[in-house]
PDB file of N, CA and C in Angstrom:
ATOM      1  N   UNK A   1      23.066  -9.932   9.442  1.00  0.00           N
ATOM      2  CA  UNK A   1      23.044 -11.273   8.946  1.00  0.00           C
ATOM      3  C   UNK A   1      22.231 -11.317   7.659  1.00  0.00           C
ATOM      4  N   UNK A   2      22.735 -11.631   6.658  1.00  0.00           N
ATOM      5  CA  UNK A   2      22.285 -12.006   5.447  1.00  0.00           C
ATOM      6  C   UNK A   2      21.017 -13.480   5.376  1.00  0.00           C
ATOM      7  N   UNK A   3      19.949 -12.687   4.916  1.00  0.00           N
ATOM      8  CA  UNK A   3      18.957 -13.895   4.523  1.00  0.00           C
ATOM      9  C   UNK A   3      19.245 -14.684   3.002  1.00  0.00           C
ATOM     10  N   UNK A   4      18.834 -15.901   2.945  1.00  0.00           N
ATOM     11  CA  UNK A   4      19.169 -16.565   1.676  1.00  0.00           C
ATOM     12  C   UNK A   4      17.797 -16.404   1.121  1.00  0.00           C
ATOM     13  N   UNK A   5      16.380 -15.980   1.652  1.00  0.00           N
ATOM     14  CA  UNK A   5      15.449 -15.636   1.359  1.00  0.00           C
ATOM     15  C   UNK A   5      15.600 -14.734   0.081  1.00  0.00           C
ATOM     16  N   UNK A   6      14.271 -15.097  -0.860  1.00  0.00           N
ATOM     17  CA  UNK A   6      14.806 -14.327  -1.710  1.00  0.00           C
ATOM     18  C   UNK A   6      12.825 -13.621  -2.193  1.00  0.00           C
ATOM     19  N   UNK A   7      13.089 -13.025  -1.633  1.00  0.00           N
ATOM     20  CA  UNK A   7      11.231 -12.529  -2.654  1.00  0.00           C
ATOM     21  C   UNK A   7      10.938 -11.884  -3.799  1.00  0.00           C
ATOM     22  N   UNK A   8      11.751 -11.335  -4.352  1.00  0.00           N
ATOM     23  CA  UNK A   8      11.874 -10.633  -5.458  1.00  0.00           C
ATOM     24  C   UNK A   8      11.023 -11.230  -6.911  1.00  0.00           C
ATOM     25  N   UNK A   9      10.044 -10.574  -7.531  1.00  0.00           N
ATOM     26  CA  UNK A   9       9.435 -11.054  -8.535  1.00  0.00           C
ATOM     27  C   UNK A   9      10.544 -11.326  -9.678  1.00  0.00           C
ATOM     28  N   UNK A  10      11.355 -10.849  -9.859  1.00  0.00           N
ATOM     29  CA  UNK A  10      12.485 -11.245 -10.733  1.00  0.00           C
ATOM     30  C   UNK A  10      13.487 -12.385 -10.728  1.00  0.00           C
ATOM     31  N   UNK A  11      13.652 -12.914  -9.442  1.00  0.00           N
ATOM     32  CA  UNK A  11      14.255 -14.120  -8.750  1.00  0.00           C
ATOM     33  C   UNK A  11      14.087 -15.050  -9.846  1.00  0.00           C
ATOM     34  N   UNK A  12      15.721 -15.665 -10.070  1.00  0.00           N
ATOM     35  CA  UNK A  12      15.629 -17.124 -11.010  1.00  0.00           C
ATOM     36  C   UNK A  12      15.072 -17.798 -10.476  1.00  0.00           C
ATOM     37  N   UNK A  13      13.388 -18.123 -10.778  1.00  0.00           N
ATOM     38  CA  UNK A  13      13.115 -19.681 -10.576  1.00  0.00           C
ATOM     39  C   UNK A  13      12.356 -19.939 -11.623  1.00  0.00           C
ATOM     40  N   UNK A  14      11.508 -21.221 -11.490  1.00  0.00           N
ATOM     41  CA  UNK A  14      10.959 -21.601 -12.777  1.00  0.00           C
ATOM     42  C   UNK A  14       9.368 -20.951 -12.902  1.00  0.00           C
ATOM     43  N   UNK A  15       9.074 -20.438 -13.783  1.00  0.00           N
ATOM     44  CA  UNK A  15       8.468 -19.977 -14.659  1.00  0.00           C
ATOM     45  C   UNK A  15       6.616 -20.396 -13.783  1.00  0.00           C
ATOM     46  N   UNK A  16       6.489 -21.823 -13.147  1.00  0.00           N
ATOM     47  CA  UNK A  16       5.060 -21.831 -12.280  1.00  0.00           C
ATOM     48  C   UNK A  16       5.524 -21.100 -11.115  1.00  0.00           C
ATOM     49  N   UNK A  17       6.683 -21.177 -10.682  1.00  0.00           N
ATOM     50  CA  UNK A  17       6.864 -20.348  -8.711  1.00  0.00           C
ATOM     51  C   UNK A  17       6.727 -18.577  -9.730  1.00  0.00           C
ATOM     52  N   UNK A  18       7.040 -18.541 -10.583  1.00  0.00           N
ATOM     53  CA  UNK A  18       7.018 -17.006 -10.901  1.00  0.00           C
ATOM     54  C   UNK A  18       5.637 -16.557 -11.332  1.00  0.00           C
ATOM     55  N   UNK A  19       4.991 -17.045 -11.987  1.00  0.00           N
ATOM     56  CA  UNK A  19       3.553 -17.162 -12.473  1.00  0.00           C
ATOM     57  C   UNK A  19       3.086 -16.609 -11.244  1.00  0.00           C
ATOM     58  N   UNK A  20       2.736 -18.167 -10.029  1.00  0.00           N
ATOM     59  CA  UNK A  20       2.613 -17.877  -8.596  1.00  0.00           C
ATOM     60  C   UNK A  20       2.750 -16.221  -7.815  1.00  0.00           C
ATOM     61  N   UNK A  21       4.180 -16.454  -7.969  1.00  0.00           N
ATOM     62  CA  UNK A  21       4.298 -15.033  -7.160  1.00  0.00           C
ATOM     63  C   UNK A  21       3.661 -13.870  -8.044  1.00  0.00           C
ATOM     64  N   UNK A  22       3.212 -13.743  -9.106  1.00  0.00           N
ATOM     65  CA  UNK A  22       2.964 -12.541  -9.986  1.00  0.00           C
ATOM     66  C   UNK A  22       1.320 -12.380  -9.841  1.00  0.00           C
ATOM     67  N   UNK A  23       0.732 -13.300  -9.046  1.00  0.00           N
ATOM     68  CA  UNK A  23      -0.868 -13.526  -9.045  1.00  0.00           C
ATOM     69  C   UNK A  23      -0.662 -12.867  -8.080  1.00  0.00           C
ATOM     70  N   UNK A  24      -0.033 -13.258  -6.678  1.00  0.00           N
ATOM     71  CA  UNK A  24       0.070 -12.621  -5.181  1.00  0.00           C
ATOM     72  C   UNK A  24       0.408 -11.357  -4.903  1.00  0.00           C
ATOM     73  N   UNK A  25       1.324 -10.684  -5.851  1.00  0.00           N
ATOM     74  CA  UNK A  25       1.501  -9.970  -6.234  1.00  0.00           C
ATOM     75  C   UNK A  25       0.277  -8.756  -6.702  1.00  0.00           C
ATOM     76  N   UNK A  26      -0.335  -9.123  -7.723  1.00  0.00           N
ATOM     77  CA  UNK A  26      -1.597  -8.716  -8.082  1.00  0.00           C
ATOM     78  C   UNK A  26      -2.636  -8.718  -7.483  1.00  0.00           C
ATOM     79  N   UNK A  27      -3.201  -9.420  -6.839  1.00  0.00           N
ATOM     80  CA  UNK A  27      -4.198  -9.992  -5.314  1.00  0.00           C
ATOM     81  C   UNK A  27      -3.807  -8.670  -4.567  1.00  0.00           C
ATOM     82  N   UNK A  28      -2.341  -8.409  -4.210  1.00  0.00           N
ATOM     83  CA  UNK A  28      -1.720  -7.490  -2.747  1.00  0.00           C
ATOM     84  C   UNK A  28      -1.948  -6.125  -3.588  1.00  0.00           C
ATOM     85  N   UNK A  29      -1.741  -5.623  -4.743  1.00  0.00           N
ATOM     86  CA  UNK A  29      -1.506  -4.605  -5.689  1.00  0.00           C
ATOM     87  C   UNK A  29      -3.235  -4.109  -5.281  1.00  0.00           C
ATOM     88  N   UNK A  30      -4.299  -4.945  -5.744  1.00  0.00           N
ATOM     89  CA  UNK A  30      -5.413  -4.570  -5.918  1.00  0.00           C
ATOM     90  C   UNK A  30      -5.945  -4.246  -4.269  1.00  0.00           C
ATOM     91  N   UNK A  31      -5.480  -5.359  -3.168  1.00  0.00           N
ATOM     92  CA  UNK A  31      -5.498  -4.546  -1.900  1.00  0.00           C
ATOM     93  C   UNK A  31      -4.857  -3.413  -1.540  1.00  0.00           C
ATOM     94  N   UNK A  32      -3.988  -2.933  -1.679  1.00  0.00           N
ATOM     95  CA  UNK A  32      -3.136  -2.066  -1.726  1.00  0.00           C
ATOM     96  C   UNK A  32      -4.130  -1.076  -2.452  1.00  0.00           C
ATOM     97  N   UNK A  33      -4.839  -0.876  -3.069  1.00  0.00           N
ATOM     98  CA  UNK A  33      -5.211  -0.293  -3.846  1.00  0.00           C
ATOM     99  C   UNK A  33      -6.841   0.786  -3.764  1.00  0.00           C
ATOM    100  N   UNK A  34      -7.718  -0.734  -2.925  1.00  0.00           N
ATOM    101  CA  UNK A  34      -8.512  -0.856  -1.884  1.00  0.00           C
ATOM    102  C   UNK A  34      -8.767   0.158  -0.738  1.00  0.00           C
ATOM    103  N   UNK A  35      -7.566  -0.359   0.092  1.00  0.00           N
ATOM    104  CA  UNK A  35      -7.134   0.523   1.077  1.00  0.00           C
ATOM    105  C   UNK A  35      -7.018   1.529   1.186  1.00  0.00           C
ATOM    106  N   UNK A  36      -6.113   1.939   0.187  1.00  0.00           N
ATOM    107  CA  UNK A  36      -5.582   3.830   0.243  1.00  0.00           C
ATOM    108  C   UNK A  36      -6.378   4.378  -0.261  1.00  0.00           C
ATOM    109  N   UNK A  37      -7.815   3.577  -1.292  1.00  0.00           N
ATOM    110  CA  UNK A  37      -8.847   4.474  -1.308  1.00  0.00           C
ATOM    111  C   UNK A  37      -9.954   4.991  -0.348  1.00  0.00           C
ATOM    112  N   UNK A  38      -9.893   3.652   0.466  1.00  0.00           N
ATOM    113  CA  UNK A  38     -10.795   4.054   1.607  1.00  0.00           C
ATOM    114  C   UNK A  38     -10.385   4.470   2.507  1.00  0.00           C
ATOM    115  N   UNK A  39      -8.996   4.606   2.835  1.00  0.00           N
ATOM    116  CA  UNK A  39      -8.453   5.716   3.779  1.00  0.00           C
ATOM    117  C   UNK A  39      -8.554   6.794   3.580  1.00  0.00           C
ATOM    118  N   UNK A  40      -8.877   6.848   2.451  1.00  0.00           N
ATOM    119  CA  UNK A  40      -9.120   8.800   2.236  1.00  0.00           C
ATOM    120  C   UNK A  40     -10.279   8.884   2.717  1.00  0.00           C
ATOM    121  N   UNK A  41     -11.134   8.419   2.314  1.00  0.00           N
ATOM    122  CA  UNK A  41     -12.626   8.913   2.679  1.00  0.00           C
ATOM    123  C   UNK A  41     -12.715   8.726   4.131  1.00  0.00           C
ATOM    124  N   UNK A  42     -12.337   7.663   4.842  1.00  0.00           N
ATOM    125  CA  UNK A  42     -12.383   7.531   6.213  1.00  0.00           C
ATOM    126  C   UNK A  42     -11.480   8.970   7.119  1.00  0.00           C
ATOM    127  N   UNK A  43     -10.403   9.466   6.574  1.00  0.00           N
ATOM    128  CA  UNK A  43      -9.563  10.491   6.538  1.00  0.00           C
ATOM    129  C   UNK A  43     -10.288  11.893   6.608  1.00  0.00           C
ATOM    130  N   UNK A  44     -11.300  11.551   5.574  1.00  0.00           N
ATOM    131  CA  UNK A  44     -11.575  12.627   5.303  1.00  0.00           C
ATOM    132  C   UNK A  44     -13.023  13.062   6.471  1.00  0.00           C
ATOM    133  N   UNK A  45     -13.110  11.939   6.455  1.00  0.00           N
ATOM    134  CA  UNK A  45     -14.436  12.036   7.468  1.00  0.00           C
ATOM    135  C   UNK A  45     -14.110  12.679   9.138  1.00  0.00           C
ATOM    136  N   UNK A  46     -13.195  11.821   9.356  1.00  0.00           N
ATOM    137  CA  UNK A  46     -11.941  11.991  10.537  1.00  0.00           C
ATOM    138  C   UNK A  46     -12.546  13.863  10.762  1.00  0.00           C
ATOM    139  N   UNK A  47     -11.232  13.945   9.860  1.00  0.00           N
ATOM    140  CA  UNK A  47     -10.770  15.946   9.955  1.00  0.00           C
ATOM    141  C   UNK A  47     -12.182  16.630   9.268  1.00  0.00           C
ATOM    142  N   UNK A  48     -13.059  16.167   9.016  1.00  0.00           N
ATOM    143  CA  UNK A  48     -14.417  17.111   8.225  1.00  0.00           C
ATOM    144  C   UNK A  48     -13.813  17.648   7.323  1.00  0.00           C
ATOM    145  N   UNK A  49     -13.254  17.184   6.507  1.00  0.00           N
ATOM    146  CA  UNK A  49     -12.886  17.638   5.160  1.00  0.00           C
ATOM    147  C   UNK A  49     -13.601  17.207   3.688  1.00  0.00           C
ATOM    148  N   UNK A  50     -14.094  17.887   3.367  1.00  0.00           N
ATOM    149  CA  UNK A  50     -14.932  17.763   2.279  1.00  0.00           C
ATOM    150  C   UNK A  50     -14.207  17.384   1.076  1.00  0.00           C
ATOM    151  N   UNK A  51     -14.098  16.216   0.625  1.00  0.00           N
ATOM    152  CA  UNK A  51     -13.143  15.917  -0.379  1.00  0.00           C
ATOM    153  C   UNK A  51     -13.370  16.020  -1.847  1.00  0.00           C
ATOM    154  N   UNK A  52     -14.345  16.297  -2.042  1.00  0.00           N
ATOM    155  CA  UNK A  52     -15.359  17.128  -3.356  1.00  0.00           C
ATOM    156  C   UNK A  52     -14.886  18.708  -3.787  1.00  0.00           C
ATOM    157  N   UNK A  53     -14.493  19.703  -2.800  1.00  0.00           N
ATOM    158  CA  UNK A  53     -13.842  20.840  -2.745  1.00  0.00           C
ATOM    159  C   UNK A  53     -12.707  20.821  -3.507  1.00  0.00           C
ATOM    160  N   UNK A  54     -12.085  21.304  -4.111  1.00  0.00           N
ATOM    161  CA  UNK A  54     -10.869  21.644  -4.310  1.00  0.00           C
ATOM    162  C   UNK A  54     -10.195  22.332  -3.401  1.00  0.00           C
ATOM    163  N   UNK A  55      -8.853  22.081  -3.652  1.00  0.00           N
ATOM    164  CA  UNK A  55      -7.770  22.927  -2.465  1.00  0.00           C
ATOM    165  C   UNK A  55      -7.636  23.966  -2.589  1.00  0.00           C
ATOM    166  N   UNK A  56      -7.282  24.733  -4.095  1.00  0.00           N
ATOM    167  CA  UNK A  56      -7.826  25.971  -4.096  1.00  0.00           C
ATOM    168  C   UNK A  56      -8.695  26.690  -3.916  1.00  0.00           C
ATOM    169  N   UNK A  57      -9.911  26.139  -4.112  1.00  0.00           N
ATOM    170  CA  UNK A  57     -11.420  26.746  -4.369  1.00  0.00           C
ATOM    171  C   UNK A  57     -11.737  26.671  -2.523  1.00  0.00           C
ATOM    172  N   UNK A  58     -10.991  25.880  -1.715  1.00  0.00           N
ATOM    173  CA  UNK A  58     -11.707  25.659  -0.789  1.00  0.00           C
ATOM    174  C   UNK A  58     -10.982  26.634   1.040  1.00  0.00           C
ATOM    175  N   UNK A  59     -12.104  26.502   1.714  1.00  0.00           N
ATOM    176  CA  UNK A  59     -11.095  27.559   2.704  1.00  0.00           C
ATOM    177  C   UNK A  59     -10.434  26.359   3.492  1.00  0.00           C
ATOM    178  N   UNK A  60      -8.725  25.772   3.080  1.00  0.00           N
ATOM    179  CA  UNK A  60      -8.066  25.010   4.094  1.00  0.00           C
ATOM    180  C   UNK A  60      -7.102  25.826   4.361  1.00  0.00           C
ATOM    181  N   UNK A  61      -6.520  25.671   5.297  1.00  0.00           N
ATOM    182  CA  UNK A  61      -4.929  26.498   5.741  1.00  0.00           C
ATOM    183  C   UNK A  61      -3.890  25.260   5.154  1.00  0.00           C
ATOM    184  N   UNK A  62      -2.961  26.132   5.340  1.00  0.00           N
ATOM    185  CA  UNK A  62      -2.208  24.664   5.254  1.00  0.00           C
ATOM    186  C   UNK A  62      -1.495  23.860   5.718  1.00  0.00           C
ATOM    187  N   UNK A  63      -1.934  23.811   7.200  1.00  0.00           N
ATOM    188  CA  UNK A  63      -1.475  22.994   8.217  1.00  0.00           C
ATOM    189  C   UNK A  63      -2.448  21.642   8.153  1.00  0.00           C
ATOM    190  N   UNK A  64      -3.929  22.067   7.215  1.00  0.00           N
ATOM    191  CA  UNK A  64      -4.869  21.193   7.231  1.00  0.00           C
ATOM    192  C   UNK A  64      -4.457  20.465   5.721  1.00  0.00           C
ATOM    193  N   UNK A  65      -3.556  20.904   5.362  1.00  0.00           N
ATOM    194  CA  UNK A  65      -3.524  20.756   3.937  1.00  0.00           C
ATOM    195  C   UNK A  65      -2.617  19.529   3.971  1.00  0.00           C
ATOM    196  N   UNK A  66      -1.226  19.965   4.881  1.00  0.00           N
ATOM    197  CA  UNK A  66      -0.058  19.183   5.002  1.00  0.00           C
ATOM    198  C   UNK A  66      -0.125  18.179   6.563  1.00  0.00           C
ATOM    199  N   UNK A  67      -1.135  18.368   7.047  1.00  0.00           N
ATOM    200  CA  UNK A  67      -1.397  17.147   8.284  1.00  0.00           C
ATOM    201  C   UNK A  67      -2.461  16.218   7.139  1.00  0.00           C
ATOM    202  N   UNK A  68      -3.405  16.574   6.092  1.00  0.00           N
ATOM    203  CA  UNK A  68      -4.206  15.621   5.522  1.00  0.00           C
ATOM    204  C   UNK A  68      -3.523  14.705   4.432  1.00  0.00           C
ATOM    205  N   UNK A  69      -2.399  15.335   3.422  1.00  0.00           N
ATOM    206  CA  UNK A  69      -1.460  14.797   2.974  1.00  0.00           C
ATOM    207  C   UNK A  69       0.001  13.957   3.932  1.00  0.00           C
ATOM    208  N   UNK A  70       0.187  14.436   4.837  1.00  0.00           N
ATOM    209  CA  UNK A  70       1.453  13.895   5.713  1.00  0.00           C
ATOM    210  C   UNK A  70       0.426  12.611   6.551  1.00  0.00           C
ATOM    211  N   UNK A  71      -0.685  12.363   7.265  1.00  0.00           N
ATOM    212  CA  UNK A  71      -0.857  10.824   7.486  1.00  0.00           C
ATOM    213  C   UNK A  71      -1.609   9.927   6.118  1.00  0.00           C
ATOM    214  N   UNK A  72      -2.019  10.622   5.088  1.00  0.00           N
ATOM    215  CA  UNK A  72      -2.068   9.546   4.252  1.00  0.00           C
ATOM    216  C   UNK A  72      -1.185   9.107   3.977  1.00  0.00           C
ATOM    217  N   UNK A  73       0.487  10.262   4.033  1.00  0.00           N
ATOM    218  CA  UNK A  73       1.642   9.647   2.847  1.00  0.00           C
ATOM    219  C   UNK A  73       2.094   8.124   4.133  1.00  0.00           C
ATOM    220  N   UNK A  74       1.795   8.812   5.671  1.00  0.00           N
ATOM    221  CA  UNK A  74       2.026   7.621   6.310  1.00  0.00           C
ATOM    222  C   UNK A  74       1.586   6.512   6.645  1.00  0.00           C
ATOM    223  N   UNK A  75      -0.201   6.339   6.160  1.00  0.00           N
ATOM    224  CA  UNK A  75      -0.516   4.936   6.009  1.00  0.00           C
ATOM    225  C   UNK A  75      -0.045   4.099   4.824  1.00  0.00           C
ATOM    226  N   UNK A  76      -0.365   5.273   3.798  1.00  0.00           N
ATOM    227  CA  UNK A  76       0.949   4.454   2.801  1.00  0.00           C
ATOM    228  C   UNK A  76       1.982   3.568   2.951  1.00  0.00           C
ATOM    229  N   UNK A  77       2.630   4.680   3.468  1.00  0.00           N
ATOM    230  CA  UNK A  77       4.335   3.819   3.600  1.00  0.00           C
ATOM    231  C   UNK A  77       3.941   2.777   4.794  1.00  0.00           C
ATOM    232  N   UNK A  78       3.191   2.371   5.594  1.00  0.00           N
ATOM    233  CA  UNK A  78       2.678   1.640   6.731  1.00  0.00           C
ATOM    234  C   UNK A  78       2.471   0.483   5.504  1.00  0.00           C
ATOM    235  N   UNK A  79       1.036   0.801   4.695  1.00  0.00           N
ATOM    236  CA  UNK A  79       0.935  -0.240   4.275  1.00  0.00           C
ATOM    237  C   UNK A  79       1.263  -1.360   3.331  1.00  0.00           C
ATOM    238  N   UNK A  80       2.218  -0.421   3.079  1.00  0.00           N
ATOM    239  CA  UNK A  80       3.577  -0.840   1.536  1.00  0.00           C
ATOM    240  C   UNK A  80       4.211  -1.840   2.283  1.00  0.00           C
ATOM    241  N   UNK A  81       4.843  -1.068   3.545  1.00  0.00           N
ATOM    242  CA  UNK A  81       5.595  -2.402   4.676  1.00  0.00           C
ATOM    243  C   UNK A  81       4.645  -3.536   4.798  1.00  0.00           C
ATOM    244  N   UNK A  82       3.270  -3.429   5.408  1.00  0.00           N
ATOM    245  CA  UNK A  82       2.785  -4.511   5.559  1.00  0.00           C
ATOM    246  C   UNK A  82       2.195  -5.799   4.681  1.00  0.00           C
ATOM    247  N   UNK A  83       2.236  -4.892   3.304  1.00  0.00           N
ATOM    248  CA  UNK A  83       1.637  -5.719   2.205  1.00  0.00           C
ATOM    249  C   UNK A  83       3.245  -6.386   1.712  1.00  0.00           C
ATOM    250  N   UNK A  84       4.753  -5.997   1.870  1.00  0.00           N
ATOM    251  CA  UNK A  84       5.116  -6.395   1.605  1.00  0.00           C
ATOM    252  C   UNK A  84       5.904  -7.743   2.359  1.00  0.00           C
ATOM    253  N   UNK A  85       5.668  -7.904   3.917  1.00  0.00           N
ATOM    254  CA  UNK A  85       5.670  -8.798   4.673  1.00  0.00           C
ATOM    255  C   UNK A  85       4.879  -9.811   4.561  1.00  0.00           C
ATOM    256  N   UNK A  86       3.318  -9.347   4.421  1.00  0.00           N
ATOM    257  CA  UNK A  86       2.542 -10.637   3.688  1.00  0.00           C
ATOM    258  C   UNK A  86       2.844 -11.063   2.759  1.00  0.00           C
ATOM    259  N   UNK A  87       3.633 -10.551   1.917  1.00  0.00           N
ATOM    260  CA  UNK A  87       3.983 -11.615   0.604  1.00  0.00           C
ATOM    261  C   UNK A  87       5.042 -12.352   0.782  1.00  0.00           C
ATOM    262  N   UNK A  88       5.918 -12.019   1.878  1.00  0.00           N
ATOM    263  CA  UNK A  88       7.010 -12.281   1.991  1.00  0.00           C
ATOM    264  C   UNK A  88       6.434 -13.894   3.171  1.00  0.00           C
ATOM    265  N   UNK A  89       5.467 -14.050   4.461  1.00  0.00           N
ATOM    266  CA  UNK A  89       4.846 -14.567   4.967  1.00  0.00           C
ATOM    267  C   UNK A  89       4.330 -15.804   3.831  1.00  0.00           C
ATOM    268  N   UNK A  90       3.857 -14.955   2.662  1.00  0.00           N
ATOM    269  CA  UNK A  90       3.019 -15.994   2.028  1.00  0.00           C
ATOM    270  C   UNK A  90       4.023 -16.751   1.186  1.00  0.00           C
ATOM    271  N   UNK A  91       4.972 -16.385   0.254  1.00  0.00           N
ATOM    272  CA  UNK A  91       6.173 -17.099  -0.122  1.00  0.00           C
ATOM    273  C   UNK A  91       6.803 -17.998   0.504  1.00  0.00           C
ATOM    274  N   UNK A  92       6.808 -17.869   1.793  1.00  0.00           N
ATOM    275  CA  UNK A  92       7.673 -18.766   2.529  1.00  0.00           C
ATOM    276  C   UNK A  92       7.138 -19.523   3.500  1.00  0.00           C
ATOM    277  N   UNK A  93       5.451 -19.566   3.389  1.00  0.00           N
ATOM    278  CA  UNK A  93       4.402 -20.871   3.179  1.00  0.00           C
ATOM    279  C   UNK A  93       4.423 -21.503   2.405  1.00  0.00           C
ATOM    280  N   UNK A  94       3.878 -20.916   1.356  1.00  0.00           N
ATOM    281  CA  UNK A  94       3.872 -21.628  -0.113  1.00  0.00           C
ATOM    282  C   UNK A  94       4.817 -22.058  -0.917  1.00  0.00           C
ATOM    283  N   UNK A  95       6.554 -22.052  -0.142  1.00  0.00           N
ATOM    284  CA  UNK A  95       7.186 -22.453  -0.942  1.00  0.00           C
ATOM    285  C   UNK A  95       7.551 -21.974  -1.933  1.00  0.00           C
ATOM    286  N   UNK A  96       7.227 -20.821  -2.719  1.00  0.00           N
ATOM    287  CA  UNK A  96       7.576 -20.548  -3.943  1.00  0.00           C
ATOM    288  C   UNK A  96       8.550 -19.840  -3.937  1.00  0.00           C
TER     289      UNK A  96
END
């Protein structure tokens, strides 16, 4: 079933609902942003991984290498979904 919903920052509307969405937008960008930095360090704390080391310079295998890269790439994509539902939540409060 097709939504008539439309969230897209590009969406014809007038120029204050676009303004609008481009702040919320920016607000979610800078959380977004927030987050995946402090998931590393929290990440890193997790597995005792010293995140100061380099990958070369440092003794990881690379099961530690590709389990420390494979759940960041998945809070990522977790939180891409969720930041993009809140905007989608907040659009269709706010009307815009």
């Amino acid at each position: 079933m097709r939504s008539n919903f439309n969230y897209r920052i590009d969406a014809p509307i007038s120029r204050r609902k676009r303004a609008h969405r481009t702040v919320i937008y920016f607000v979610l960008f800078a959380i977004f942003g927030a987050a995946s930095t402090g998931f590393i360090y929290i990440l890193g704390d997790i597995l005792s991984v010293d995140l100061d080391t380099p990958i070369r310079g440092g003794s990881f295998s690379a099961f530690e290498v590709i389990g420390f890269f494979g759940m960041y790439f998945l809070f990522l994509l977790a939180l891409v979904v969720l930041l993009l539902q809140i905007a989608k939540r907040i659009f269709q409060w706010l009307n815009v």
